[in-house]
Protein backbone atom coordinates (compact mmCIF):
# COMPACT_ATOMS: atom_id res chain seq x y z
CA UNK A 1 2.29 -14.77 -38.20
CA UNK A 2 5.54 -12.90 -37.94
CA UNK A 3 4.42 -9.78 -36.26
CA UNK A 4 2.69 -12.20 -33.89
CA UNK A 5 6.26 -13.81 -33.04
CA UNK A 6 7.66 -10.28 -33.32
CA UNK A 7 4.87 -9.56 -30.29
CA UNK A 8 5.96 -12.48 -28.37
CA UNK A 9 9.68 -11.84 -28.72
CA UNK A 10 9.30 -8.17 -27.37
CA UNK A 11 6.96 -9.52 -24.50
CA UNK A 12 10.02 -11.80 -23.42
CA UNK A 13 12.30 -9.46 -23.74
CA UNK A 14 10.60 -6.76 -21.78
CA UNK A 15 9.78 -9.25 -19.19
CA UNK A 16 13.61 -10.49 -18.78
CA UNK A 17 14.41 -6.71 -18.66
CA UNK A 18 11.86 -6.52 -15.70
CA UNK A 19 13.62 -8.43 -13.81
CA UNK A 20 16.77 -7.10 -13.83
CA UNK A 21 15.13 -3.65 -12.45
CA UNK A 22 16.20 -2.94 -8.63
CA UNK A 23 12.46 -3.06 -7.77
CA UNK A 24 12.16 -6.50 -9.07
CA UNK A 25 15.29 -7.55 -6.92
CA UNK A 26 13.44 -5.95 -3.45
CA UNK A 27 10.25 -8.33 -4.71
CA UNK A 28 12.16 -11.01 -5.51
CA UNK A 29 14.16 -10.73 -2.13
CA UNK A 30 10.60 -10.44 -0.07
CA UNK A 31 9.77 -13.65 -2.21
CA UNK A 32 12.54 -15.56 -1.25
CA UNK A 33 12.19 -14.78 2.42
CA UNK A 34 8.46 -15.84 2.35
CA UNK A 35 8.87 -19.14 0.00
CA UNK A 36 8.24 -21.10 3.25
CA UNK A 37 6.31 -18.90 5.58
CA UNK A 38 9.69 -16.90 6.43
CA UNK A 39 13.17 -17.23 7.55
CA UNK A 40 15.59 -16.72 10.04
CA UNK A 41 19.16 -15.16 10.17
CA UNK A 42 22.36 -14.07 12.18
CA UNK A 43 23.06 -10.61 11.37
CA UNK A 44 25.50 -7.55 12.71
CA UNK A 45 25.20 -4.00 12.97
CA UNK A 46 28.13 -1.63 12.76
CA UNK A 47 27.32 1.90 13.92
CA UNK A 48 29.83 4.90 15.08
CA UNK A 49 29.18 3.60 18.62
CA UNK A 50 30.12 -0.20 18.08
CA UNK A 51 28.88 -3.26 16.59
CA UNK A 52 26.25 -5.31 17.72
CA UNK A 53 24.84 -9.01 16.83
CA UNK A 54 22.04 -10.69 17.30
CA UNK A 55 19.35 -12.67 15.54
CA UNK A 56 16.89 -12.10 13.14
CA UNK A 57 12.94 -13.85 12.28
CA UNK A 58 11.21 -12.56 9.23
CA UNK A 59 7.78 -12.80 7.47
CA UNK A 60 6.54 -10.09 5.22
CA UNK A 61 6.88 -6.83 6.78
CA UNK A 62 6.94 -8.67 10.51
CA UNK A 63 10.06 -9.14 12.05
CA UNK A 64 11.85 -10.00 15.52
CA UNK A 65 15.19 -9.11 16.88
CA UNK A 66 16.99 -11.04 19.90
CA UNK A 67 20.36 -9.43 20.90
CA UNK A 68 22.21 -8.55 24.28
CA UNK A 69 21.67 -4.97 23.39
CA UNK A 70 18.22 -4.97 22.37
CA UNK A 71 15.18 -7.24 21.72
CA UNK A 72 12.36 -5.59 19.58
CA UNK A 73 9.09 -7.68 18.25
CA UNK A 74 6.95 -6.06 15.33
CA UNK A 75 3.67 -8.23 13.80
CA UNK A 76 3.04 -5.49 11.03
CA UNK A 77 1.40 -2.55 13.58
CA UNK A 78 2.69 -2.60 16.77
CA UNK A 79 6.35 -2.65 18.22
CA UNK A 80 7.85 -3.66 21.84
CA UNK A 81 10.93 -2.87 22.29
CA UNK A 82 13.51 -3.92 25.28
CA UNK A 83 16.85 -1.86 26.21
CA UNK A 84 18.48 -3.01 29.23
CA UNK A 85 19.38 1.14 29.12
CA UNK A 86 15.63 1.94 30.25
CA UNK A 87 14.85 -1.93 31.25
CA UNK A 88 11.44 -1.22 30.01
CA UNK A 89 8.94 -2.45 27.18
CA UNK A 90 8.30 0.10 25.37
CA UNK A 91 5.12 -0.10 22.65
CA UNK A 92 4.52 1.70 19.75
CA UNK A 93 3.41 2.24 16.14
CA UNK A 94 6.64 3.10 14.18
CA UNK A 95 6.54 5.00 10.96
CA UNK A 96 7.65 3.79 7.77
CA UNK A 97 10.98 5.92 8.60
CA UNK A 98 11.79 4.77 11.81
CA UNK A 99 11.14 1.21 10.88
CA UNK A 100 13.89 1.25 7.80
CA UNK A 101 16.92 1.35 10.54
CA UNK A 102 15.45 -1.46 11.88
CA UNK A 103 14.50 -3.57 9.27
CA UNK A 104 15.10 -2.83 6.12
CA UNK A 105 13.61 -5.84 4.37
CA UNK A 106 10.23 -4.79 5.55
CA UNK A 107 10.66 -1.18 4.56
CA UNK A 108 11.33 -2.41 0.81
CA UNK A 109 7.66 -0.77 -0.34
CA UNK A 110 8.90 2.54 1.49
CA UNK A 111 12.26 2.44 -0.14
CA UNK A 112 10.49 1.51 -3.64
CA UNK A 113 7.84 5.16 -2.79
CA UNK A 114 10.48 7.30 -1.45
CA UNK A 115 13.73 6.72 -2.93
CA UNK A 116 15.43 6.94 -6.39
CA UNK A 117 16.83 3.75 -7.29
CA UNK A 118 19.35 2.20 -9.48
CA UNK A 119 21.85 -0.77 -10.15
CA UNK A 120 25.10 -0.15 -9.32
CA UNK A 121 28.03 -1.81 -10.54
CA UNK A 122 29.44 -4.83 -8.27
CA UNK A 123 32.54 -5.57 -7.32
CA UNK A 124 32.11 -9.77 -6.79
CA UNK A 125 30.41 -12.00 -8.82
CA UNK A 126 26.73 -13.42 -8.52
CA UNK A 127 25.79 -9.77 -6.29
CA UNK A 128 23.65 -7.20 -7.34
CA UNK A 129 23.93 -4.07 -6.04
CA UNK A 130 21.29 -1.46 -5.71
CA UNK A 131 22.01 2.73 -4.74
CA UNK A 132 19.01 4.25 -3.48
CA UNK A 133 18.92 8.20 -3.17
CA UNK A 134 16.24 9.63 -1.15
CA UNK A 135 13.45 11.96 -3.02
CA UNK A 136 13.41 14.09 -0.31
CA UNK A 137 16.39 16.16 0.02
CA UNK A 138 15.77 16.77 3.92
CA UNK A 139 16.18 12.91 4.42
CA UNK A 140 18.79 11.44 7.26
CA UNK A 141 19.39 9.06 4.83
CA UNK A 142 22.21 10.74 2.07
CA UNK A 143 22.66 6.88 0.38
CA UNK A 144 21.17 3.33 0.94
CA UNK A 145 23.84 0.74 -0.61
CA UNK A 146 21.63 -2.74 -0.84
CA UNK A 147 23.70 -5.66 -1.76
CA UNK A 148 21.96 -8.88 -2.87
CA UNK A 149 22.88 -12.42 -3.55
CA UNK A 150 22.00 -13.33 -6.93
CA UNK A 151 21.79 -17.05 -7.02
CA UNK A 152 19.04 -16.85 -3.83
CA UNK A 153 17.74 -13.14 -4.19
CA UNK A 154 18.37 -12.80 -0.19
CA UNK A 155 20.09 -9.42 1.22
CA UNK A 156 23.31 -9.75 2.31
CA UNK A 157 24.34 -6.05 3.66
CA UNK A 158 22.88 -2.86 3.88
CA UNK A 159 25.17 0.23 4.05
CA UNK A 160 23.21 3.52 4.90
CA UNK A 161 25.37 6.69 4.53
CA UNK A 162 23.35 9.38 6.50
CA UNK A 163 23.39 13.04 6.02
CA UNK A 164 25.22 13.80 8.94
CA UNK A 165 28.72 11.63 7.41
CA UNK A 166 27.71 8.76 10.10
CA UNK A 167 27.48 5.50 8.50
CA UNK A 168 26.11 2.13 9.43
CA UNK A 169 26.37 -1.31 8.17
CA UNK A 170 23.62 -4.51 8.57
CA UNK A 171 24.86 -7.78 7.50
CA UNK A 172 22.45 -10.67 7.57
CA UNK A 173 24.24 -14.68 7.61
CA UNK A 174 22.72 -17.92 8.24
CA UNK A 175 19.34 -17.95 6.44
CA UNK A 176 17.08 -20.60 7.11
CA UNK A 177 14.07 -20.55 5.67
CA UNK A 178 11.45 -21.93 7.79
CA UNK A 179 6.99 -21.31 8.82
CA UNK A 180 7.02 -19.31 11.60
CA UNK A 181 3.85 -18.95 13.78
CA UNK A 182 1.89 -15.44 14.20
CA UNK A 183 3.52 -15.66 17.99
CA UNK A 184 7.02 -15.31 17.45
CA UNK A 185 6.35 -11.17 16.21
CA UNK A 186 4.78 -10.32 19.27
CA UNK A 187 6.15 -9.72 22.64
CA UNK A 188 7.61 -12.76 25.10
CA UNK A 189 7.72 -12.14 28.64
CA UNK A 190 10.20 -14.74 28.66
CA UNK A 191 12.58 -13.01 27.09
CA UNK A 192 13.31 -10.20 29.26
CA UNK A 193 14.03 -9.70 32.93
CA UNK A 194 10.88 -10.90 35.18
CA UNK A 195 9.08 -8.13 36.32
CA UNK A 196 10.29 -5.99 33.30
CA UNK A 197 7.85 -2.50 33.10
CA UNK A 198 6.08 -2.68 30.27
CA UNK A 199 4.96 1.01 29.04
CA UNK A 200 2.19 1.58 26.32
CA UNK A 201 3.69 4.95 24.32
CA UNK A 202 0.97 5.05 21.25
């Protein structure tokens, strides 16, 4: 009898220590976002050139973005994307790489395969803080910082240091978690400039 409580001691305490690993955090994150079918968010993005805002819908590894600058749908395969630059749709099938700038919520599973990770020590209360390193040493990426809220698991900011010195920020406010239909992650005429060109690139 006390090697079985012995047993069931060590199975708690592995399991606690579990899920205090930075890949339980990204899964517990994606949980939180799906709880009701997805969510919704405000969210900025400082780069060397400026900083943008805009809006955010998530579900899984789907995702749509709404800003002045740029409105980009993505339902898993296939991305349009909308620059008033080229005033053009533009569709493709992004890699796991190219989709981490945009998202990086739905790139946890690449982050989890590619990167080293580890917690990192925060400097506020109730945040966990995750440093991810790259594998590869030819990556843009030099350092993913991933800050989380602890009481709801949701990301807060992502800072990615790239090889090249630049750096740029995400920050993701105003969560509301809510069932969004299969429609809202793929293109809307409606929400570009009538008569936009729309040009197929896979």
């Amino acid at each position: 009898m006390k090697r079985i409580h012995i047993a069931i001691l060590m199975a708690l305490v592995t399991i606690v220590a579990m899920a205090q690993t930075p890949s339980a955090m990204l899964d517990k994150c994606i949980a939180a976002i799906n709880a009701n079918g997805g969510a919704t968010a405000s969210y900025s993005i400082t780069t060397p050139d400026g900083t943008s805002q805009g809006t955010i819908a998530m579900q899984g590894n789907k995702f749509r973005v709404i800003s002045p600058e740029a409105k980009c749908w993505y339902d898993g395969k296939t991305q349009w994307s909308w620059s008033p630059l080229t005033d053009e749709v533009n569709i493709t099938t992004p890699t796991p790489d190219e989709l981490q700038m945009t998202n990086p919520i739905s790139a946890a599973q690449h982050f989890k395969a590619n990167f080293n990770m580890k917690k990192a020590k925060a400097k506020t209360a109730k945040t966990y803080v995750i440093k991810l390193t790259p594998k590869a040493k030819k990556d843009a990426i030099k350092t993913l910082w991933l800050y989380f809220d602890e009481t709801t698991s949701l990301l807060r900011t992502a800072r990615f240091e790239m090889s090249d010195k630049s750096v740029y920020v995400i920050k993701i406010t105003n969560y509301k978690h809510k069932s969004l239909p299969a429609s809202t992650f793929t293109f809307d005429k409606s929400l570009v400039p009538a008569g936009t060109q729309v040009v197929d690139l896979r």
